[in-house]
C-alpha atoms as a PDB file:
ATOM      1  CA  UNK A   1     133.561  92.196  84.598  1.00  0.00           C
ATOM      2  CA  UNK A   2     137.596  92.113  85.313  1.00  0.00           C
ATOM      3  CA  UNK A   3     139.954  90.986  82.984  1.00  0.00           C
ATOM      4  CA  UNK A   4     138.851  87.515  81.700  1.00  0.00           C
ATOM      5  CA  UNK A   5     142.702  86.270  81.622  1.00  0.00           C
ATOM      6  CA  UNK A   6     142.321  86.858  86.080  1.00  0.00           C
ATOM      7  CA  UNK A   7     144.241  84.422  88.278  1.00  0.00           C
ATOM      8  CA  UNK A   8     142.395  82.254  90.389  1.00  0.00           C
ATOM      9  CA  UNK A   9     145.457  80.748  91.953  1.00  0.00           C
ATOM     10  CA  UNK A  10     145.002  79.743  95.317  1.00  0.00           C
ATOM     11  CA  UNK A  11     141.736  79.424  94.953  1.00  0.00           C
ATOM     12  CA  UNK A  12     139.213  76.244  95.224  1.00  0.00           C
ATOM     13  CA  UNK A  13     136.502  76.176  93.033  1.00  0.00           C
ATOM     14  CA  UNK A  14     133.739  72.805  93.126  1.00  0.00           C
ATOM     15  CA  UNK A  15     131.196  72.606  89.815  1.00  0.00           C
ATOM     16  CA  UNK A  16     129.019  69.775  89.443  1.00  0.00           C
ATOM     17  CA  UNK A  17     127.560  68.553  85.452  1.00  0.00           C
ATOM     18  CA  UNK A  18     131.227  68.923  84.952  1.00  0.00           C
ATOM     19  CA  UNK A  19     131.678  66.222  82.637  1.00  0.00           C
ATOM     20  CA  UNK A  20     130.389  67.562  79.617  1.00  0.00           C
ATOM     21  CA  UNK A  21     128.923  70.681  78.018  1.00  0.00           C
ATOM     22  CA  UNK A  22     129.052  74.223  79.431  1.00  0.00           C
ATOM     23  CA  UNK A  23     130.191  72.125  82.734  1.00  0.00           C
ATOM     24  CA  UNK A  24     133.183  70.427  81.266  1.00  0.00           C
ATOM     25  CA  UNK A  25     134.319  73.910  79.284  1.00  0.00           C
ATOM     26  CA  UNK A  26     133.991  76.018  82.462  1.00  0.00           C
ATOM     27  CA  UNK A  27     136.007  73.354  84.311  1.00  0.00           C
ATOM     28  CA  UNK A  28     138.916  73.445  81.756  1.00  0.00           C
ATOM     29  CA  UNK A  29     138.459  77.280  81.840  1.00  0.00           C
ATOM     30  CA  UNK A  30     138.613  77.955  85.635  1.00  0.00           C
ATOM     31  CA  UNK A  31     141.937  75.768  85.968  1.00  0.00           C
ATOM     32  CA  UNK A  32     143.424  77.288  82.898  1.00  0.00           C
ATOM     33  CA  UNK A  33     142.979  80.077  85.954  1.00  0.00           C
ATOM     34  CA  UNK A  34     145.135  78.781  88.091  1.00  0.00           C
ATOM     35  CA  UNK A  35     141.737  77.333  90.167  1.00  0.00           C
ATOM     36  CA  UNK A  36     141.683  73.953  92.201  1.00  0.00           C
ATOM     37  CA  UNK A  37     138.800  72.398  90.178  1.00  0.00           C
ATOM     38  CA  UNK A  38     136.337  69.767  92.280  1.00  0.00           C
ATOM     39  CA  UNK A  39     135.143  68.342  88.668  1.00  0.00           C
ATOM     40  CA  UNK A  40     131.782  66.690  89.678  1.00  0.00           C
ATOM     41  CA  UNK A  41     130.017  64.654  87.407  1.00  0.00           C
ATOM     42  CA  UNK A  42     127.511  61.771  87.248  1.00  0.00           C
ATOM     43  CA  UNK A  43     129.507  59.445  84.630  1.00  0.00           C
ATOM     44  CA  UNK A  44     132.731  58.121  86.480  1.00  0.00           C
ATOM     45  CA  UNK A  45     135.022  57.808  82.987  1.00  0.00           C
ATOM     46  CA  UNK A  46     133.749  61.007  81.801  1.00  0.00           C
ATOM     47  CA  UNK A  47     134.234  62.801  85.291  1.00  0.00           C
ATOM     48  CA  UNK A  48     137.811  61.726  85.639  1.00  0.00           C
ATOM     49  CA  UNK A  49     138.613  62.625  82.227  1.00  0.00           C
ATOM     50  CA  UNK A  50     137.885  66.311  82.505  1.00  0.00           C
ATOM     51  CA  UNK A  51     139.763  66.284  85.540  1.00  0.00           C
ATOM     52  CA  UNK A  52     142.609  64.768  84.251  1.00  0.00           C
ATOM     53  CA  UNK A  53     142.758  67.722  81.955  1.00  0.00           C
ATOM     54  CA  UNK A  54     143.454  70.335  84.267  1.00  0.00           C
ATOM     55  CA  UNK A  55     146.631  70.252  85.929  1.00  0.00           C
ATOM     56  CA  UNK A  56     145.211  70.789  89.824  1.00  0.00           C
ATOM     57  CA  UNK A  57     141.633  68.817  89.661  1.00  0.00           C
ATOM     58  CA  UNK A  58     140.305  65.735  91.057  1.00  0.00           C
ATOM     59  CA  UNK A  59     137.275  63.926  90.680  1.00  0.00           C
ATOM     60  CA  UNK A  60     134.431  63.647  92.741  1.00  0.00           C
ATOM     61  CA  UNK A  61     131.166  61.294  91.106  1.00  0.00           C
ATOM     62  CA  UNK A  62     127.684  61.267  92.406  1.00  0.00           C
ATOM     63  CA  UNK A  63     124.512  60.944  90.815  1.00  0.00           C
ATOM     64  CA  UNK A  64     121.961  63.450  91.655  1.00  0.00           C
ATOM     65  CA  UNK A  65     118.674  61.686  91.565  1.00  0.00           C
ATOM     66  CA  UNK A  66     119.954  59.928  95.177  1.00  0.00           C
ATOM     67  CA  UNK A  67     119.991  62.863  97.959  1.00  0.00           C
ATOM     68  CA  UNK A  68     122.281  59.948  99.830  1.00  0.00           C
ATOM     69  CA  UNK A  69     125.043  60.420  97.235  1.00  0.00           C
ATOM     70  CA  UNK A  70     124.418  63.924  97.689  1.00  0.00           C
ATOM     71  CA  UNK A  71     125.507  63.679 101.079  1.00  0.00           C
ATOM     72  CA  UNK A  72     128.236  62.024 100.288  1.00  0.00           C
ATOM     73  CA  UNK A  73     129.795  64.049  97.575  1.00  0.00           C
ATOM     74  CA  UNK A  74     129.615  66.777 100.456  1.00  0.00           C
ATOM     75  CA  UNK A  75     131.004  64.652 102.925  1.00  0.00           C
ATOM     76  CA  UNK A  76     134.150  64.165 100.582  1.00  0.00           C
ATOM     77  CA  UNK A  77     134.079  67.951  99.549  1.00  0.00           C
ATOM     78  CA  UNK A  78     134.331  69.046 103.121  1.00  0.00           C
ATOM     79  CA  UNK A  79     137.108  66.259 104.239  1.00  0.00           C
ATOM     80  CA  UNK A  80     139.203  67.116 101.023  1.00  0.00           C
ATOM     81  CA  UNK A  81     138.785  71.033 101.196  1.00  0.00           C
ATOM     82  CA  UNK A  82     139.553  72.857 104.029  1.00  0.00           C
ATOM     83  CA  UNK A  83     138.782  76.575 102.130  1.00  0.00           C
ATOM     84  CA  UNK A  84     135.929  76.785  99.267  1.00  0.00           C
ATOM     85  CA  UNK A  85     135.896  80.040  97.373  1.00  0.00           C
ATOM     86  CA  UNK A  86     133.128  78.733  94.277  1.00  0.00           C
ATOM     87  CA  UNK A  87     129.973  76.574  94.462  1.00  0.00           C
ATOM     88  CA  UNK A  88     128.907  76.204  90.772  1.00  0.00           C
ATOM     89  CA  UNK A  89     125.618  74.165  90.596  1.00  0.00           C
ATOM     90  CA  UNK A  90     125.506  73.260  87.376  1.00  0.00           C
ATOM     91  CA  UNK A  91     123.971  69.904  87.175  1.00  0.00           C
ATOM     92  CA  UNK A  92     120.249  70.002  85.475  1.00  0.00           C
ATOM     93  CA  UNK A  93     118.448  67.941  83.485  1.00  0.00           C
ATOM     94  CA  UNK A  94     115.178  67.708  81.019  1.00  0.00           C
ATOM     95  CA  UNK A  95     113.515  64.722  81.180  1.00  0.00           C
ATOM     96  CA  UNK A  96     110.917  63.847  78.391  1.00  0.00           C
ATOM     97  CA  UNK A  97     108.835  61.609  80.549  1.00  0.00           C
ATOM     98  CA  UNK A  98     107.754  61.777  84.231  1.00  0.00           C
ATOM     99  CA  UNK A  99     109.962  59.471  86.349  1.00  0.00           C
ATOM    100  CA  UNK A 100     110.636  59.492  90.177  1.00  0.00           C
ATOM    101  CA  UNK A 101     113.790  59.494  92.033  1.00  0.00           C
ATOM    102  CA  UNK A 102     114.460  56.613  94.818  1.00  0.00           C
ATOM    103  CA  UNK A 103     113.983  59.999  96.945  1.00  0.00           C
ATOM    104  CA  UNK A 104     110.191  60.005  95.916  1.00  0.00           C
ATOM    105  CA  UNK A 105     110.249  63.382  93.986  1.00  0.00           C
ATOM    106  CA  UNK A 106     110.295  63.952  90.293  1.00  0.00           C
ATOM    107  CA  UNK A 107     113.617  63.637  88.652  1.00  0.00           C
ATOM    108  CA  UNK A 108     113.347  67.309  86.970  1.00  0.00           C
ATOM    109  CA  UNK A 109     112.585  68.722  90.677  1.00  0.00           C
ATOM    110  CA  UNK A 110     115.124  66.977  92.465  1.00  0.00           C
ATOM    111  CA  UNK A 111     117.617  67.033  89.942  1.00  0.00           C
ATOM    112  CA  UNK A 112     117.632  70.382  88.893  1.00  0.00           C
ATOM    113  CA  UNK A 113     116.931  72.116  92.622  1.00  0.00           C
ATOM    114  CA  UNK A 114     116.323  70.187  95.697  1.00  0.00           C
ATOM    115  CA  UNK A 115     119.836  68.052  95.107  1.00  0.00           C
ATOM    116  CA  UNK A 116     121.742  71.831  94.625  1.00  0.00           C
ATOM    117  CA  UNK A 117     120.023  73.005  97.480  1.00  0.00           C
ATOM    118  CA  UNK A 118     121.043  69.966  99.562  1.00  0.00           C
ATOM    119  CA  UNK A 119     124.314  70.580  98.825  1.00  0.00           C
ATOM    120  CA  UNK A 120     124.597  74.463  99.308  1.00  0.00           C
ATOM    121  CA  UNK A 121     123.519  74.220 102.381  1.00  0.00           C
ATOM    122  CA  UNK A 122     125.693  71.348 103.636  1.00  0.00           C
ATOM    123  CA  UNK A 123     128.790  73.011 101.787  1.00  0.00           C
ATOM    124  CA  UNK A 124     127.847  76.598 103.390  1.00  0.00           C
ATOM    125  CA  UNK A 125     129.472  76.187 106.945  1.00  0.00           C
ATOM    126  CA  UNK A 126     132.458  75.761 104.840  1.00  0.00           C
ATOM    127  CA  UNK A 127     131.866  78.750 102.404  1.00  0.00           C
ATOM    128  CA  UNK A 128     130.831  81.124 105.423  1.00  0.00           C
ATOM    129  CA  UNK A 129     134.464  79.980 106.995  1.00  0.00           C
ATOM    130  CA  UNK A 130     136.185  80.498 104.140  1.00  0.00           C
ATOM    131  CA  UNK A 131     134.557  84.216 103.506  1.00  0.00           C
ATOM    132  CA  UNK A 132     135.297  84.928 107.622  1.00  0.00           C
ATOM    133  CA  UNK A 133     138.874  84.158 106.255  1.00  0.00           C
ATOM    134  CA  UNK A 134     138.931  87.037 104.231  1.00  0.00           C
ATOM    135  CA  UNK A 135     138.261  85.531 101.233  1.00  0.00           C
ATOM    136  CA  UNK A 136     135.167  86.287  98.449  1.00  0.00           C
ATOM    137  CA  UNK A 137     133.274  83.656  98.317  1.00  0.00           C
ATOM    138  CA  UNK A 138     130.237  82.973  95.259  1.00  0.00           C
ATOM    139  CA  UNK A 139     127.413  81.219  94.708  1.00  0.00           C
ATOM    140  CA  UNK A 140     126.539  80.679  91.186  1.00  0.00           C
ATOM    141  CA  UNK A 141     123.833  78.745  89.600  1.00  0.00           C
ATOM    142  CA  UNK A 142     122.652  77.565  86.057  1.00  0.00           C
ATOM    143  CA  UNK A 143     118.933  78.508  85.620  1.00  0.00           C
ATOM    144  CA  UNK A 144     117.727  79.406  82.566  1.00  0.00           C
ATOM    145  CA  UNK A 145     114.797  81.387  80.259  1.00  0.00           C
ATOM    146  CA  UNK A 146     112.541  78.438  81.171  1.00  0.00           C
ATOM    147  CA  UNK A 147     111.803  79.945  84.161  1.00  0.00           C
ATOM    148  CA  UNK A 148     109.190  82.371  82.544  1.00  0.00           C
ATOM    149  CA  UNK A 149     106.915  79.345  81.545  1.00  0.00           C
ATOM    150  CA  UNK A 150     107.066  77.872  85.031  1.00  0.00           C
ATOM    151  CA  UNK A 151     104.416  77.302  87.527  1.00  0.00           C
ATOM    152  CA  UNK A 152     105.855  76.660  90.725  1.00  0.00           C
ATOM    153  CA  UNK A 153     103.378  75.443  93.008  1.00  0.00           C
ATOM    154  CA  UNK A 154     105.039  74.516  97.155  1.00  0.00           C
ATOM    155  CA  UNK A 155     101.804  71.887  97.254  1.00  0.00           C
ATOM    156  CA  UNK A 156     102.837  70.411  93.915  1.00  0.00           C
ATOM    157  CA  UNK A 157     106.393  70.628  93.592  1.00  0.00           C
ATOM    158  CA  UNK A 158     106.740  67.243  92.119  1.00  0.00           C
ATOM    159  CA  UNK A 159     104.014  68.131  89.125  1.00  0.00           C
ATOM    160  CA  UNK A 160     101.417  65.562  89.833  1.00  0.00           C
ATOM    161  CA  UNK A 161      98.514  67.890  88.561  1.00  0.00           C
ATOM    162  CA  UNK A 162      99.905  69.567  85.523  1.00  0.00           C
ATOM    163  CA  UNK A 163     100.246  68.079  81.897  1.00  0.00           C
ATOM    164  CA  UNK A 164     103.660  66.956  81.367  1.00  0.00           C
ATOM    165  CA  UNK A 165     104.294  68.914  78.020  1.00  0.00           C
ATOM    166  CA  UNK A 166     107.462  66.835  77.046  1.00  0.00           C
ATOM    167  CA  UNK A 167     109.106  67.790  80.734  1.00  0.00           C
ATOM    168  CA  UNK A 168     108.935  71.610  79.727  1.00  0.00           C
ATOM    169  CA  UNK A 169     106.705  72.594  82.357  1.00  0.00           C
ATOM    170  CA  UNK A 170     108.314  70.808  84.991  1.00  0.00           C
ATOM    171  CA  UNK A 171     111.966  72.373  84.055  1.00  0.00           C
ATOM    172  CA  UNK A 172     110.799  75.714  83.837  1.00  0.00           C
ATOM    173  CA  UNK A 173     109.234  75.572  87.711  1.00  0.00           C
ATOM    174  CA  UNK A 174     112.536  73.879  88.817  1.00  0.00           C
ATOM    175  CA  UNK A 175     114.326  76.867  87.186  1.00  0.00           C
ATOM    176  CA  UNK A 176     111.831  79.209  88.637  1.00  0.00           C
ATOM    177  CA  UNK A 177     113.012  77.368  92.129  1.00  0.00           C
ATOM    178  CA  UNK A 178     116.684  77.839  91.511  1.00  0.00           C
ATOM    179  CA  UNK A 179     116.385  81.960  90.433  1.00  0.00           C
ATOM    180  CA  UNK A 180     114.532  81.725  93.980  1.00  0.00           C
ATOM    181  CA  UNK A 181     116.787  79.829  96.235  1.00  0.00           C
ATOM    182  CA  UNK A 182     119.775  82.338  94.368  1.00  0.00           C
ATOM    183  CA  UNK A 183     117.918  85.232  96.126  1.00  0.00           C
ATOM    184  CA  UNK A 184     117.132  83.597  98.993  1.00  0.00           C
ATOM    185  CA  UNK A 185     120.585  82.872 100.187  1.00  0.00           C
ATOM    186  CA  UNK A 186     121.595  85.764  98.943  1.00  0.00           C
ATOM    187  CA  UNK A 187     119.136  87.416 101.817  1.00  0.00           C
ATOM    188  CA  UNK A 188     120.309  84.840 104.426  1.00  0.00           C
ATOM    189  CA  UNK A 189     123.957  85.424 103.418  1.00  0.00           C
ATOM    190  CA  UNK A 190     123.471  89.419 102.834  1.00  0.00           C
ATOM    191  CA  UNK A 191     126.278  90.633 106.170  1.00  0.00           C
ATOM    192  CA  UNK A 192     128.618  88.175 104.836  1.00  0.00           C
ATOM    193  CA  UNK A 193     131.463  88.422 101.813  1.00  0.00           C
ATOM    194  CA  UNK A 194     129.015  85.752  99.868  1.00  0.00           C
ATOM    195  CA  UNK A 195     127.412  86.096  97.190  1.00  0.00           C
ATOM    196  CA  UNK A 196     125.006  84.462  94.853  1.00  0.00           C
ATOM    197  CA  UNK A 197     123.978  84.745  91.201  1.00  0.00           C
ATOM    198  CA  UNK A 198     121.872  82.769  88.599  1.00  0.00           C
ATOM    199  CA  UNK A 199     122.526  82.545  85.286  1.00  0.00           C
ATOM    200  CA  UNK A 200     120.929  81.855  81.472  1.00  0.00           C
ATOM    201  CA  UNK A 201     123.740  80.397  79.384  1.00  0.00           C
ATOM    202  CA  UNK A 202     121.772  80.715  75.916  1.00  0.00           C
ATOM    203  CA  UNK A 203     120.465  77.111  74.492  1.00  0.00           C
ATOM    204  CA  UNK A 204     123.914  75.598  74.297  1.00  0.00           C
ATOM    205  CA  UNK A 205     124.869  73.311  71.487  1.00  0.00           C
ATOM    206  CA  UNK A 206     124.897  70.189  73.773  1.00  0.00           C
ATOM    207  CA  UNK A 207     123.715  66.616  74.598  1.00  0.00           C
ATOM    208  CA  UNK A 208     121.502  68.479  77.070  1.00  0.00           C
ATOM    209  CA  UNK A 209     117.805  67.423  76.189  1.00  0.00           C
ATOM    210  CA  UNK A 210     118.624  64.752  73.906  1.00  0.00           C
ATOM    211  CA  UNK A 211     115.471  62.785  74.385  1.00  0.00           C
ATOM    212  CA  UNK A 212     113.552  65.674  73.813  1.00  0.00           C
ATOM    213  CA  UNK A 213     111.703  65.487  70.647  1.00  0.00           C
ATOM    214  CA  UNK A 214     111.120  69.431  70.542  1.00  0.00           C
ATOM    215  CA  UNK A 215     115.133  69.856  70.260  1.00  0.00           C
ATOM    216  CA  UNK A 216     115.590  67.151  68.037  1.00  0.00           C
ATOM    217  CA  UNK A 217     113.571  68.480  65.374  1.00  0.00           C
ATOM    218  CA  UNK A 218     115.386  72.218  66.444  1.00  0.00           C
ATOM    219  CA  UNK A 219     118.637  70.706  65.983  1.00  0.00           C
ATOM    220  CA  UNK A 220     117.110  69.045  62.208  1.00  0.00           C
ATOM    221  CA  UNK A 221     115.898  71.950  60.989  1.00  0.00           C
ATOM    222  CA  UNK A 222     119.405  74.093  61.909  1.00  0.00           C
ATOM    223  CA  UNK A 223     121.314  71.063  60.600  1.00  0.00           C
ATOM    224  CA  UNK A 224     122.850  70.402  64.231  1.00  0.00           C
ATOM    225  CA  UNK A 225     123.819  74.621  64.407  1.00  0.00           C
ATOM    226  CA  UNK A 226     121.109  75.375  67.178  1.00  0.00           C
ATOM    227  CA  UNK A 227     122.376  77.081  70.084  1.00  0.00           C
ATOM    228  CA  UNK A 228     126.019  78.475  70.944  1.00  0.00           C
ATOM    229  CA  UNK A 229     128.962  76.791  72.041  1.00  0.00           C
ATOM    230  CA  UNK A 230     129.288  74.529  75.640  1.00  0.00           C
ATOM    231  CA  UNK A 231     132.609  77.330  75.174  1.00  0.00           C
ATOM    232  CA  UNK A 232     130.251  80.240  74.988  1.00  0.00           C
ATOM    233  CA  UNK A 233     127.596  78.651  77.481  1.00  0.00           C
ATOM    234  CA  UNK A 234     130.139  78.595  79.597  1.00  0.00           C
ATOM    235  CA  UNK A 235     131.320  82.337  79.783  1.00  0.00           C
ATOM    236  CA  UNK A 236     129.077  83.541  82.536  1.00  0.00           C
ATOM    237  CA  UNK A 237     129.527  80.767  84.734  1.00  0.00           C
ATOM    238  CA  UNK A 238     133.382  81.264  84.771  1.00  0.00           C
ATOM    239  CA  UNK A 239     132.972  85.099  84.904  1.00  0.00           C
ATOM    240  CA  UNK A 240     130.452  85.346  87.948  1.00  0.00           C
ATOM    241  CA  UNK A 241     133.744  82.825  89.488  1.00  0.00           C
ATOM    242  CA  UNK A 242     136.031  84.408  88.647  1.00  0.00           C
ATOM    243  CA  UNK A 243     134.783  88.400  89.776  1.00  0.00           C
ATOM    244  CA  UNK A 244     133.135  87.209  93.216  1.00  0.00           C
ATOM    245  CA  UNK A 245     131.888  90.463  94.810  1.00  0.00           C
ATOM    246  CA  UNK A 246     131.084  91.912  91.457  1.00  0.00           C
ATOM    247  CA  UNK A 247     129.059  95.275  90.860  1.00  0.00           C
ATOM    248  CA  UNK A 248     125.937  93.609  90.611  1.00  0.00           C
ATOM    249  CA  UNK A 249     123.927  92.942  94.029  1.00  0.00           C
ATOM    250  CA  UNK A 250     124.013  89.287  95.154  1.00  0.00           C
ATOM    251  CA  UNK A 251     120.618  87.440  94.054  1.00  0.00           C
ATOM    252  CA  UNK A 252     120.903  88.744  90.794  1.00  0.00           C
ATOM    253  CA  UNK A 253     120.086  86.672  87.895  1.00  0.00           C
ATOM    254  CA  UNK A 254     121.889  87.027  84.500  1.00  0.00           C
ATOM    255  CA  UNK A 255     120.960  86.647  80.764  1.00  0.00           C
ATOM    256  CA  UNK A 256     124.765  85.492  79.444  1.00  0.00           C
ATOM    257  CA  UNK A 257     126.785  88.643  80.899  1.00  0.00           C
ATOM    258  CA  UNK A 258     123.492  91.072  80.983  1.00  0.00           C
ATOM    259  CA  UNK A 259     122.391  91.433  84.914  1.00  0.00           C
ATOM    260  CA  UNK A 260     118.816  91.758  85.806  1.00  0.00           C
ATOM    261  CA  UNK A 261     117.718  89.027  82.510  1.00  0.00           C
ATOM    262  CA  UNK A 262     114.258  88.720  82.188  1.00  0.00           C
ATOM    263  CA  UNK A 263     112.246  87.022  85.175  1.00  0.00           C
ATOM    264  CA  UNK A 264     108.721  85.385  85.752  1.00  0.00           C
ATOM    265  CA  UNK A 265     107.037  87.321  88.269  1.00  0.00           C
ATOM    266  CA  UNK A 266     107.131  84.417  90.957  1.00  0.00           C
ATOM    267  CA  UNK A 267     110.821  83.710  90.185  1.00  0.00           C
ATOM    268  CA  UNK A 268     111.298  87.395  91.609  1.00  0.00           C
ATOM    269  CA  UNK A 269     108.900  86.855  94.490  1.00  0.00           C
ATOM    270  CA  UNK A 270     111.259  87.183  97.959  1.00  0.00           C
ATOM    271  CA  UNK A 271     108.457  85.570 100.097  1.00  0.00           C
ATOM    272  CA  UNK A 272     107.618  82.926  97.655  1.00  0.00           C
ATOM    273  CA  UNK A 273     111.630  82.500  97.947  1.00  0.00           C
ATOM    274  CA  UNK A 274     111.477  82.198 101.893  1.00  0.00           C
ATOM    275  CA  UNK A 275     108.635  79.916 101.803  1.00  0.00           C
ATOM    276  CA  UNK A 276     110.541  77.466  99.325  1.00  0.00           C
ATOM    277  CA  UNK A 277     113.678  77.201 101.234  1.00  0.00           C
ATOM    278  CA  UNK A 278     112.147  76.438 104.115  1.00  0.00           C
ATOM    279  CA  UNK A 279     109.882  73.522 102.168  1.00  0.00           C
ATOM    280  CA  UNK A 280     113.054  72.502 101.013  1.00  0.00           C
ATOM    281  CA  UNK A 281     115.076  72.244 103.945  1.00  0.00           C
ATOM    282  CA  UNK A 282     112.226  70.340 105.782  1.00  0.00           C
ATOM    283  CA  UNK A 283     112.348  67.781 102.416  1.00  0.00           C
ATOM    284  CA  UNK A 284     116.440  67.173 102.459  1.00  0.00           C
ATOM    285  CA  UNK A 285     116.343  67.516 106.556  1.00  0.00           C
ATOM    286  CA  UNK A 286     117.277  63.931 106.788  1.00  0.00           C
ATOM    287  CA  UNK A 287     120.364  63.872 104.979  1.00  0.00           C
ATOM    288  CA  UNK A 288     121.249  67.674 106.365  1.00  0.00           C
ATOM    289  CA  UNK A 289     121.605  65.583 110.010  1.00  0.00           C
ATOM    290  CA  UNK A 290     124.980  64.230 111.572  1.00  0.00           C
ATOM    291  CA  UNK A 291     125.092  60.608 111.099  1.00  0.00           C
END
């Protein structure tokens, strides 16, 4: 990695879950920077709050578990932003009991990859313009260890047939599905000057899980000191921004700043990857079509 203190000047850098935790702290970080900071967040006072913060910022609020609002936010990105340089999904979620979207799908699934994916792909006309510009452009996304305990089934992406375990199981296949969308665009986006990278902050000291009774008791017993800081969650997410075009090949997923962190065997599958962005795209194709 370069020089943390870098310049992003002139750069334009969107992050969504930037309202709070490792989302918030990269925000502040990446404008400290010099970036232009798209601060997306689901909570409107929250959202606008961060972005008032940072001197060039403005806030853009949309609520994940609608794929419409998804559209949206992208239809505002792209009229506000004529040259991206950063996609930072960061938005996630653990939910302790099953509930469904007004999509259909299960909040951890759609939440935590199908809304990203929906909005990588409507945001990557404008990313492939701005790298024919010149300009690096990067992908990075949050995943996370919870990957290894995944099972990632394409006929049962919205975990109908497993136990729900608290919403464990269900995160770790969604975060199975982002380390393999990450190396999936990085194959479709391989000739270009993009590139994409996953990342495990480290359990982060957050709100994150809150109705999780597993990390309640976790936070108990370390008398509220489990996990790092959102400020240390938060270090990889601004470095892979900040040194697009890195020395690490694109698709690479990170533990903190170590490349190549450990991986279930189907989040490293490439044809498992192809086959999931392609059941994707046909389960977002309405909202990826011209009104």
């Amino acid at each position: 990695m370069t020089d943390p203190g870098r310049s992003l000047a002139g750069t334009t850098v969107v992050i969504t879950g930037a309202s709070s935790g490792i989302g918030r702290s990269a925000a502040l970080e990446l404008g400290r920077r010099g970036a232009r900071v798209a601060v997306v967040g689901r909570d409107p006072g929250r959202t606008h709050d961060v972005a008032a913060s940072i001197d060039d910022a403005e806030a853009f609020v949309a609520d994940f578990a609608s794929l419409s609002e998804v559209r949206r936010l992208a239809d505002e990105l792209l009229g506000r932003y004529g040259r991206i340089d950063a996609l930072a999904n960061n938005a996630g979620g653990l939910f302790s009991r099953r509930t469904v979207t007004v999509d259909g799908h299960e909040s951890t699934f759609q939440v935590n990859h199908l809304a990203p994916f929906l909005l990588t792909e409507l945001l990557l006309p404008r990313l492939r313009q701005t790298a024919s510009a010149g300009h690096p452009v990067t992908v990075v996304s949050t995943g996370s260890v919870a990957n290894r305990w995944g099972r990632l089934r394409l006929d049962d992406l919205d975990s109908r047939r497993w136990p729900w375990l608290g919403g464990w199981q269900a995160y770790g296949s969604a975060k199975t599905a982002v380390l393999l969308t990450t190396r999936e665009l990085a194959r479709r986006t391989r000739d270009s000057p993009i590139t994409a990278y996953a990342f495990h902050p480290g359990y982060v000291a957050t709100s994150f899980g809150a109705s999780s009774w597993m990390l309640r008791v976790g936070n108990a017993l370390g008398n509220g000191g489990l996990g790092v800081t959102p400020q240390a969650g938060a270090v990889p997410l601004v470095e892979l921004v900040s040194n697009a075009g890195s020395a690490a090949p694109s698709g690479t997923y990170f533990d903190g700043l170590r490349p190549d962190g450990r991986a279930s065997r189907a989040a490293r599958d490439d044809a498992l990857a192809a086959r999931l962005w392609e059941v994707s795209e046909s389960l977002v194709r309405p909202w990826l079509s011209t009104p």
